[in-house]
C-alpha atoms as a PDB file:
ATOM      1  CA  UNK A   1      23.589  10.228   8.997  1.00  0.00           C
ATOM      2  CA  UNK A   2      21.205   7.745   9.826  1.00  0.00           C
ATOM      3  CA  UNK A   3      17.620   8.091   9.771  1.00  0.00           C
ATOM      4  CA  UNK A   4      15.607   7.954  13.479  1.00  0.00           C
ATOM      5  CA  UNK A   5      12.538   6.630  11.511  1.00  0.00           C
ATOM      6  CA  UNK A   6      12.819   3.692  12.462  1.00  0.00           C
ATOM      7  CA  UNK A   7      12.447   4.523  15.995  1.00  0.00           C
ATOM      8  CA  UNK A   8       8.764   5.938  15.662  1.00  0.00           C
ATOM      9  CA  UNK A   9       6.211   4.333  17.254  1.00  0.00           C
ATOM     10  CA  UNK A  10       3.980   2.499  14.577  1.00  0.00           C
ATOM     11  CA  UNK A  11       1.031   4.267  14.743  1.00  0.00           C
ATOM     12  CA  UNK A  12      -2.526   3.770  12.688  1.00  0.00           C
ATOM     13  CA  UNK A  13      -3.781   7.042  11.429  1.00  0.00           C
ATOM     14  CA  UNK A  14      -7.488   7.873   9.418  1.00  0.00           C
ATOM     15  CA  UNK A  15      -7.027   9.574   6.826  1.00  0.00           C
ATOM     16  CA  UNK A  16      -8.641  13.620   7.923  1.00  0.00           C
ATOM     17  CA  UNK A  17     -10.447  13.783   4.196  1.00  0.00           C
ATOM     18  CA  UNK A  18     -12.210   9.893   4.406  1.00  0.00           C
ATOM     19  CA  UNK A  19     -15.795  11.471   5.123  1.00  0.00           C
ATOM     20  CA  UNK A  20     -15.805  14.380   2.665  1.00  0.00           C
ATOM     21  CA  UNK A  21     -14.624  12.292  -0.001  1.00  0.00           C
ATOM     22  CA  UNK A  22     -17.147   9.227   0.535  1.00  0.00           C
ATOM     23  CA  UNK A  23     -19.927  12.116   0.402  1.00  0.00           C
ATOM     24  CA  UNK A  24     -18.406  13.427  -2.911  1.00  0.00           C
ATOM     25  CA  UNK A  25     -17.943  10.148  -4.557  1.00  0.00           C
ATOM     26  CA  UNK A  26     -21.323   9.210  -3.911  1.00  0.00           C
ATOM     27  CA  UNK A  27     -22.602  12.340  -5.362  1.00  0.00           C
ATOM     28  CA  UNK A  28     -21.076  11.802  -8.361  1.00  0.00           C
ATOM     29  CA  UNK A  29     -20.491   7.793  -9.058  1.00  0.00           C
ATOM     30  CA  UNK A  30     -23.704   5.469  -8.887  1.00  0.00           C
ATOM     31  CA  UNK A  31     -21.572   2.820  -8.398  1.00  0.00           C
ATOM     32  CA  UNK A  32     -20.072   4.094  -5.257  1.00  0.00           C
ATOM     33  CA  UNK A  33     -23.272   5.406  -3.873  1.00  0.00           C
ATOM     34  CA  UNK A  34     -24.330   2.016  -3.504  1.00  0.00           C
ATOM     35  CA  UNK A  35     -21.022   0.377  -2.345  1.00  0.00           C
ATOM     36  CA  UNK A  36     -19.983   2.814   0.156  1.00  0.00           C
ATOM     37  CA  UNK A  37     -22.898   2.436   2.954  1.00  0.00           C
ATOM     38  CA  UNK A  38     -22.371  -1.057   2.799  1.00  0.00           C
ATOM     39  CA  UNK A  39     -19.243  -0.631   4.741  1.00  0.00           C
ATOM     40  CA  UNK A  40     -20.524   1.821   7.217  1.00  0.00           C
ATOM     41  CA  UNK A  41     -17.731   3.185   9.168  1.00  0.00           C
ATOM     42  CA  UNK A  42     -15.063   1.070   8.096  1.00  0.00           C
ATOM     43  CA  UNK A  43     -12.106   3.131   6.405  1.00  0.00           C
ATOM     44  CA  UNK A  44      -8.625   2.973   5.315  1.00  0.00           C
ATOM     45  CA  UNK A  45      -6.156   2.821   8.352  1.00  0.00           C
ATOM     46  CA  UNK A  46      -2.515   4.199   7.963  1.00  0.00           C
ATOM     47  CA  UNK A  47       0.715   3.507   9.366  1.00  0.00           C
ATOM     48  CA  UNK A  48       3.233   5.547  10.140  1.00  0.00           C
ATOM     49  CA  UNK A  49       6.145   3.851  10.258  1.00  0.00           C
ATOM     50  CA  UNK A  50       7.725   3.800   6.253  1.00  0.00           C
ATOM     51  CA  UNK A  51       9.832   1.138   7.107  1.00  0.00           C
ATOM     52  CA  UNK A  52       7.228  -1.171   7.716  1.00  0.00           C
ATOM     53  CA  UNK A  53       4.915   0.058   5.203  1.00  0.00           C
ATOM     54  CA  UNK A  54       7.485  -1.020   2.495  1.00  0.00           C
ATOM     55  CA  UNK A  55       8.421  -4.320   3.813  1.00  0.00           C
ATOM     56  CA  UNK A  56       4.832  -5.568   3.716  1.00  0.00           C
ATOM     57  CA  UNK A  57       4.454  -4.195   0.054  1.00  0.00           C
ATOM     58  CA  UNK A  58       7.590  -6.130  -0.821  1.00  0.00           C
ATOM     59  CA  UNK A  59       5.909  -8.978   0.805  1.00  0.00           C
ATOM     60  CA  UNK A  60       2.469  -8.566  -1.051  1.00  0.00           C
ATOM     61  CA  UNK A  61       3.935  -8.628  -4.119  1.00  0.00           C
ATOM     62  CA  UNK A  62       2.561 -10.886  -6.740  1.00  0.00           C
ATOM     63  CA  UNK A  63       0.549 -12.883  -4.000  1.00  0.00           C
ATOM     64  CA  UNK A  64      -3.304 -12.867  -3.232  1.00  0.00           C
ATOM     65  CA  UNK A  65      -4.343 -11.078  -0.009  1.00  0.00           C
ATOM     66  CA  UNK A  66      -4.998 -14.219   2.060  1.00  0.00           C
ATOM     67  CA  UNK A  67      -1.127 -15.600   1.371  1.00  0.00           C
ATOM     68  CA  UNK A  68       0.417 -12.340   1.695  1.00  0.00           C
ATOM     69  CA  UNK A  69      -1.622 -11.790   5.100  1.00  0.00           C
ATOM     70  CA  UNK A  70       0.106 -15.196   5.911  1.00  0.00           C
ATOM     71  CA  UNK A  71       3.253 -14.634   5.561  1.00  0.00           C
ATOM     72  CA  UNK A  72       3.029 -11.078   6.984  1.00  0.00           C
ATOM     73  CA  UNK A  73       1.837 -13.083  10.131  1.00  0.00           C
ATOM     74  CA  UNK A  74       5.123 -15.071  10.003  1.00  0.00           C
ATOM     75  CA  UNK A  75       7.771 -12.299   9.500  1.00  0.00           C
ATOM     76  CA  UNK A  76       5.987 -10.756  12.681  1.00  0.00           C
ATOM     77  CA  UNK A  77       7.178 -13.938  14.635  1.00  0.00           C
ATOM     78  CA  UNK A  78      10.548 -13.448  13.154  1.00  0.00           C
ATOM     79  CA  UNK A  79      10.504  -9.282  13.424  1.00  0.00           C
ATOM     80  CA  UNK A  80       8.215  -8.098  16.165  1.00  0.00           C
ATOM     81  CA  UNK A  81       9.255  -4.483  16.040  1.00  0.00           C
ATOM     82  CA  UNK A  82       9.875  -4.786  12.173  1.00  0.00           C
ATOM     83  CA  UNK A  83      13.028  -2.166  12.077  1.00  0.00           C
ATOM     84  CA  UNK A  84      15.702  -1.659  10.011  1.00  0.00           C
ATOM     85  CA  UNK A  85      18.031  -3.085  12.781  1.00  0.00           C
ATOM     86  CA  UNK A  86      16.279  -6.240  14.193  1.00  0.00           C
ATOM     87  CA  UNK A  87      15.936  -7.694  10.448  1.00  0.00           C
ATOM     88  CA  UNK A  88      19.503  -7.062   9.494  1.00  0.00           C
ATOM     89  CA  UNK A  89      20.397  -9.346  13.137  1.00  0.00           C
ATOM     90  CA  UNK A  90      17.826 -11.918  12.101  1.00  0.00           C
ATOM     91  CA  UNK A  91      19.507 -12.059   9.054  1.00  0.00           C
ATOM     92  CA  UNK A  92      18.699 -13.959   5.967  1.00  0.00           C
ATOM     93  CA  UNK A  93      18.042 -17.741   7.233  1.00  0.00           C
ATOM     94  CA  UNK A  94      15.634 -16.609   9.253  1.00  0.00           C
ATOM     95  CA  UNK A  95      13.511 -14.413   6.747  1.00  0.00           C
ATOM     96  CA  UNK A  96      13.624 -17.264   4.457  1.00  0.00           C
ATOM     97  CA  UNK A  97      12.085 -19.536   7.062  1.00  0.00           C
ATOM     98  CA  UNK A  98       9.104 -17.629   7.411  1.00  0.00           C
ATOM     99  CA  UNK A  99       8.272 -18.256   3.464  1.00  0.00           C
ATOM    100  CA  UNK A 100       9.584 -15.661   2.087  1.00  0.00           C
ATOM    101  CA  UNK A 101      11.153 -16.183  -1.380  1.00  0.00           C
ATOM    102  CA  UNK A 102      15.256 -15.887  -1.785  1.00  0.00           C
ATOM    103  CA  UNK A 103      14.211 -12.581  -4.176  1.00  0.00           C
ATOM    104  CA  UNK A 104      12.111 -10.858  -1.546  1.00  0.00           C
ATOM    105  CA  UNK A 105      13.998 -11.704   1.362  1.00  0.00           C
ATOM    106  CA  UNK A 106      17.347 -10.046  -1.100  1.00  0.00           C
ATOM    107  CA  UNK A 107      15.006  -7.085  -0.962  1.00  0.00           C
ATOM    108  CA  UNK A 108      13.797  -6.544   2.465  1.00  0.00           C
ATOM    109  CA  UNK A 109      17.134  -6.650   3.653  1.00  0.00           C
ATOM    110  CA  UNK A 110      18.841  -4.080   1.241  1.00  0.00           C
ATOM    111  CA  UNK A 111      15.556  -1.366   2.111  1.00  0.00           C
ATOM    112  CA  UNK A 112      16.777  -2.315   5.726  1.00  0.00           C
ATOM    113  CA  UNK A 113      20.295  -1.333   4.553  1.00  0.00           C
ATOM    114  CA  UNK A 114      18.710   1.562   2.654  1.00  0.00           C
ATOM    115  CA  UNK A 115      17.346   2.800   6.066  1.00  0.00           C
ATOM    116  CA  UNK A 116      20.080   2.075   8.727  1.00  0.00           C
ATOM    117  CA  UNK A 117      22.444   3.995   6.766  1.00  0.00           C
ATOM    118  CA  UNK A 118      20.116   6.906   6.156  1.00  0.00           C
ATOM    119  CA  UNK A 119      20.098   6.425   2.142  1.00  0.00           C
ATOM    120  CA  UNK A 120      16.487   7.395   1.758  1.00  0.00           C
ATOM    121  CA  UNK A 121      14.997  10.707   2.740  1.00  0.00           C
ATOM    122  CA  UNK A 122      11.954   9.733   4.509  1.00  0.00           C
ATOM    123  CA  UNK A 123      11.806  13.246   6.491  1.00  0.00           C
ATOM    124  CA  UNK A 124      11.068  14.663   2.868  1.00  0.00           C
ATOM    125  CA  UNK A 125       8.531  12.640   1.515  1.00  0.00           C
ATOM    126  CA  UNK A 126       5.996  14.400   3.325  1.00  0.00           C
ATOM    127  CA  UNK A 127       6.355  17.423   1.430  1.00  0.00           C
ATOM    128  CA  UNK A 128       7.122  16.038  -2.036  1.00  0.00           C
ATOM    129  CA  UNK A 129       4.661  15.649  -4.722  1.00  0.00           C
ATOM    130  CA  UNK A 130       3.383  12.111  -5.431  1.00  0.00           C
ATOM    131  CA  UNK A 131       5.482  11.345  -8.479  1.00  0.00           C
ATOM    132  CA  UNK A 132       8.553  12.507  -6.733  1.00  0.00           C
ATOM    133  CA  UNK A 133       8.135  10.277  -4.045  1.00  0.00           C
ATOM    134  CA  UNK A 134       7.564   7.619  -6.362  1.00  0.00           C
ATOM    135  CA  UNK A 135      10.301   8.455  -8.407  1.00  0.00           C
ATOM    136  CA  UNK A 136      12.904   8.281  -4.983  1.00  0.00           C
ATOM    137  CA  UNK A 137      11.566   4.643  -4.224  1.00  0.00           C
ATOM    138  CA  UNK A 138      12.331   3.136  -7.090  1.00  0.00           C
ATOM    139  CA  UNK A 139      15.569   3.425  -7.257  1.00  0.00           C
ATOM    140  CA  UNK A 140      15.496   0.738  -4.305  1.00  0.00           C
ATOM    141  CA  UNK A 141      16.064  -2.922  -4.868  1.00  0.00           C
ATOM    142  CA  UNK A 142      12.139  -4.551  -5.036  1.00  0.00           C
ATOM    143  CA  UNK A 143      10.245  -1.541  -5.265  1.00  0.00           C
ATOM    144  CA  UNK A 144       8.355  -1.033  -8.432  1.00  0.00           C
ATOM    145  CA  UNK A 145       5.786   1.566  -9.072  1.00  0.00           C
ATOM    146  CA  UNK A 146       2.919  -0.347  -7.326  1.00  0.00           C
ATOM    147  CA  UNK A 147       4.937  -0.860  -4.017  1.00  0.00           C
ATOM    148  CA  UNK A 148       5.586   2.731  -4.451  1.00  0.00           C
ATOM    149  CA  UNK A 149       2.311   3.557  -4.682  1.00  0.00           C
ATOM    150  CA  UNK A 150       0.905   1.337  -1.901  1.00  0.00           C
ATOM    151  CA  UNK A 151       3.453   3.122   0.119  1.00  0.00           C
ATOM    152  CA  UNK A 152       1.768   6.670  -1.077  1.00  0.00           C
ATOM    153  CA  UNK A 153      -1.976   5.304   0.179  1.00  0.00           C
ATOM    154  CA  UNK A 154      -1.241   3.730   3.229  1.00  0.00           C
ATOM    155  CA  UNK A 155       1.958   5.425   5.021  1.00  0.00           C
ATOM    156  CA  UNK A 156       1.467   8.993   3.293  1.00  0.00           C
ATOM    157  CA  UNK A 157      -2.062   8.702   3.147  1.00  0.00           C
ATOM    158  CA  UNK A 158      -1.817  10.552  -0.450  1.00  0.00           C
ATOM    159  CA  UNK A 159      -5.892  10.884  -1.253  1.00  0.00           C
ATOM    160  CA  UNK A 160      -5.133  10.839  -5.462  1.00  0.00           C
ATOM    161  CA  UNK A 161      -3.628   7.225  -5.859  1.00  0.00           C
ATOM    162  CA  UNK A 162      -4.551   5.199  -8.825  1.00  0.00           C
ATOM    163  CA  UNK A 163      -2.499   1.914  -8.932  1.00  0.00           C
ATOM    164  CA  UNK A 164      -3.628   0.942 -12.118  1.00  0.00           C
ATOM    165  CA  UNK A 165      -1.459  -2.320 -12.151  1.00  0.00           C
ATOM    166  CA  UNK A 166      -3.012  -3.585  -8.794  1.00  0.00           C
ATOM    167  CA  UNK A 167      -4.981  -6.828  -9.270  1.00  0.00           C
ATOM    168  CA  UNK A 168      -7.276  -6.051  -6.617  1.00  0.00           C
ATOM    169  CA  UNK A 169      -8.344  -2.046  -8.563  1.00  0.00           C
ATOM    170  CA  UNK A 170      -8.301  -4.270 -11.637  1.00  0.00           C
ATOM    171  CA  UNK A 171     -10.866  -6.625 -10.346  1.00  0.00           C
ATOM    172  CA  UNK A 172     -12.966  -4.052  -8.612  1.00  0.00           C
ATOM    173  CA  UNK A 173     -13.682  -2.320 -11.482  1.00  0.00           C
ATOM    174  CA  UNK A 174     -14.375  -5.198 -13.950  1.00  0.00           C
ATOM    175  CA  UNK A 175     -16.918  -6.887 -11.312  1.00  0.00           C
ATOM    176  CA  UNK A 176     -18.390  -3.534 -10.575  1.00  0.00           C
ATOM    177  CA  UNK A 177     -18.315  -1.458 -13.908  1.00  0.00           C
ATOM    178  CA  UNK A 178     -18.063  -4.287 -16.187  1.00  0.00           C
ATOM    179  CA  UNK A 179     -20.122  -7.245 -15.066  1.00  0.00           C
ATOM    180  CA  UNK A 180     -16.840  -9.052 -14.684  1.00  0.00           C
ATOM    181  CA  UNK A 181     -15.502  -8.478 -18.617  1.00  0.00           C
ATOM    182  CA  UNK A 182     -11.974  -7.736 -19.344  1.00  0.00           C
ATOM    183  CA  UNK A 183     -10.942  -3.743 -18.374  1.00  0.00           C
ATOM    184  CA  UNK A 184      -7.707  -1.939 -20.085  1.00  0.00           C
ATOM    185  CA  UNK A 185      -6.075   0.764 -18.470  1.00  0.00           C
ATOM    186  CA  UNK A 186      -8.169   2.899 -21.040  1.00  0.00           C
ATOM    187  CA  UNK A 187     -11.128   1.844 -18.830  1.00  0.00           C
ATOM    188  CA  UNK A 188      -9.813   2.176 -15.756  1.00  0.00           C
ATOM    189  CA  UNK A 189      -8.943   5.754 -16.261  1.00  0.00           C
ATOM    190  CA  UNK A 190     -12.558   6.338 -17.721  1.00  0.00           C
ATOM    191  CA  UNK A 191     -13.965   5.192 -15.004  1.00  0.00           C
ATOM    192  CA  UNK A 192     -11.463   7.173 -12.163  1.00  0.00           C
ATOM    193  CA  UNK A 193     -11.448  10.368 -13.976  1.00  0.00           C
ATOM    194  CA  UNK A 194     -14.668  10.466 -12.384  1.00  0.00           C
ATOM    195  CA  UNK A 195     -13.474   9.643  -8.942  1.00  0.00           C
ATOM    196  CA  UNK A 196     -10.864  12.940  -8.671  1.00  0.00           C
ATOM    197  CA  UNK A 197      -9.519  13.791  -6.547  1.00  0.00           C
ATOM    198  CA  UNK A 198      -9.827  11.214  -4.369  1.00  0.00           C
ATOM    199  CA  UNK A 199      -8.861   8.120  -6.137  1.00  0.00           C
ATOM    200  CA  UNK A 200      -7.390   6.410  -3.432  1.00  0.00           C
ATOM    201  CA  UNK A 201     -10.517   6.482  -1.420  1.00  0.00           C
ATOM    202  CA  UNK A 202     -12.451   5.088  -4.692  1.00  0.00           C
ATOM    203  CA  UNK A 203      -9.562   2.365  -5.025  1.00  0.00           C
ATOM    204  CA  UNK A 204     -10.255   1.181  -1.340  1.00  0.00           C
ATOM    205  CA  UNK A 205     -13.532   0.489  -1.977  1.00  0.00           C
ATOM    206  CA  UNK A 206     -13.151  -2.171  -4.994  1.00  0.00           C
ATOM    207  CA  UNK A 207     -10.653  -3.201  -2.754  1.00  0.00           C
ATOM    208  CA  UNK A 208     -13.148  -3.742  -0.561  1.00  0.00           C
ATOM    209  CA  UNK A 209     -16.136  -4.864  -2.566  1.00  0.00           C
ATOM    210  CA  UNK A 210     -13.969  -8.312  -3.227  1.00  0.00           C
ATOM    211  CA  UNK A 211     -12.944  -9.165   0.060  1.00  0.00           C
ATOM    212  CA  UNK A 212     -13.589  -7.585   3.105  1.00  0.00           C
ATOM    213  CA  UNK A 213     -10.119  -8.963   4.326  1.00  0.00           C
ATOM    214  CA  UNK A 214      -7.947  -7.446   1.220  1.00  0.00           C
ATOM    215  CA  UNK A 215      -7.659  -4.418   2.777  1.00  0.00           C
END
């Protein structure tokens, strides 16, 4: 049975917790108290369409913000309505001309496969708990932890993500908690077991606090 996901309308959603967890993380985080105002009313915007979601993490991957806003830009020209359908007609040649690497074009077509033939169970994922979500992704071609949980922040809007292998979380936290030194993942968890539960709301802002375009 195939899945009508990809027949949603793409839709940005805020997520309903933003404002009670900026007021709790700056009770509680010094750091935060000072970064948040700085960015007024600005605040993560979600999509709902889990197609797309994962084909721009695929396409992020392993790239800086600015490039992977580039070439995001590009397989827009290519895929305007970015479904499962119109990239399996465009068809390989045609992803690869928008810059795309031979491995990440391999990938966004097989989650394209993944979808037209209903192999994923996206009507679930709403109701599963974040490590079973993660755990379902995976087992796609291209998607590795991170995409899977980029997907969690920004088409499930799951308030408790801590990517701790994203460059960008990395980098926040050394330039704000560390004066720009080194940070292990021994760090990083010091430093978010303070932000619970709303780690992905802390993880926007070092986003944030490096470029106001990385987000």
């Amino acid at each position: 049975m195939k899945t009508n996901n990809s027949n949603r309308k793409n839709e940005l959603h805020v997520p309903d917790y933003w404002d009670e967890a900026k007021s709790e993380l700056m009770k509680r985080d010094r750091i935060l108290r000072r970064l948040i105002p700085q960015f007024g009313d600005l605040y993560l915007l979600g999509r709902d369409d889990a197609f797309t979601t994962l084909t721009r993490s695929i396409i992020a991957q392993q790239i800086t913000a600015n490039s992977a806003a580039a070439l995001w830009e590009k397989y827009l020209v290519a895929c305007p309505k970015s479904t499962p359908a119109e990239v399996l007609k465009v068809g390989r040649e045609t992803l690869a001309s928008c810059g795309l690497s031979k491995r990440k074009t391999d990938y966004i077509l097989d989650l394209a496969s993944h979808f037209q033939d209903g192999k994923v169970h996206v009507d679930k994922w709403i109701d599963m708990s974040d490590e079973a979500v993660i755990a379902e992704l995976v087992q796609i071609r291209g998607i590795s932890r991170w995409t899977a949980e980029m997907f969690l922040i920004f088409n499930l809007l799951r308030p408790n993500i801590l990517p701790l292998d994203d460059a960008g979380l990395i980098s926040g936290i050394s330039k704000n908690y560390f004066s720009g030194e080194p940070v292990s993942r021994i760090d990083i968890r010091e430093v978010a077991a303070n932000w619970e539960p709303w780690r992905t709301v802390a993880t926007w802002y070092m986003w944030r606090s490096l470029d106001s375009k990385a987000v």
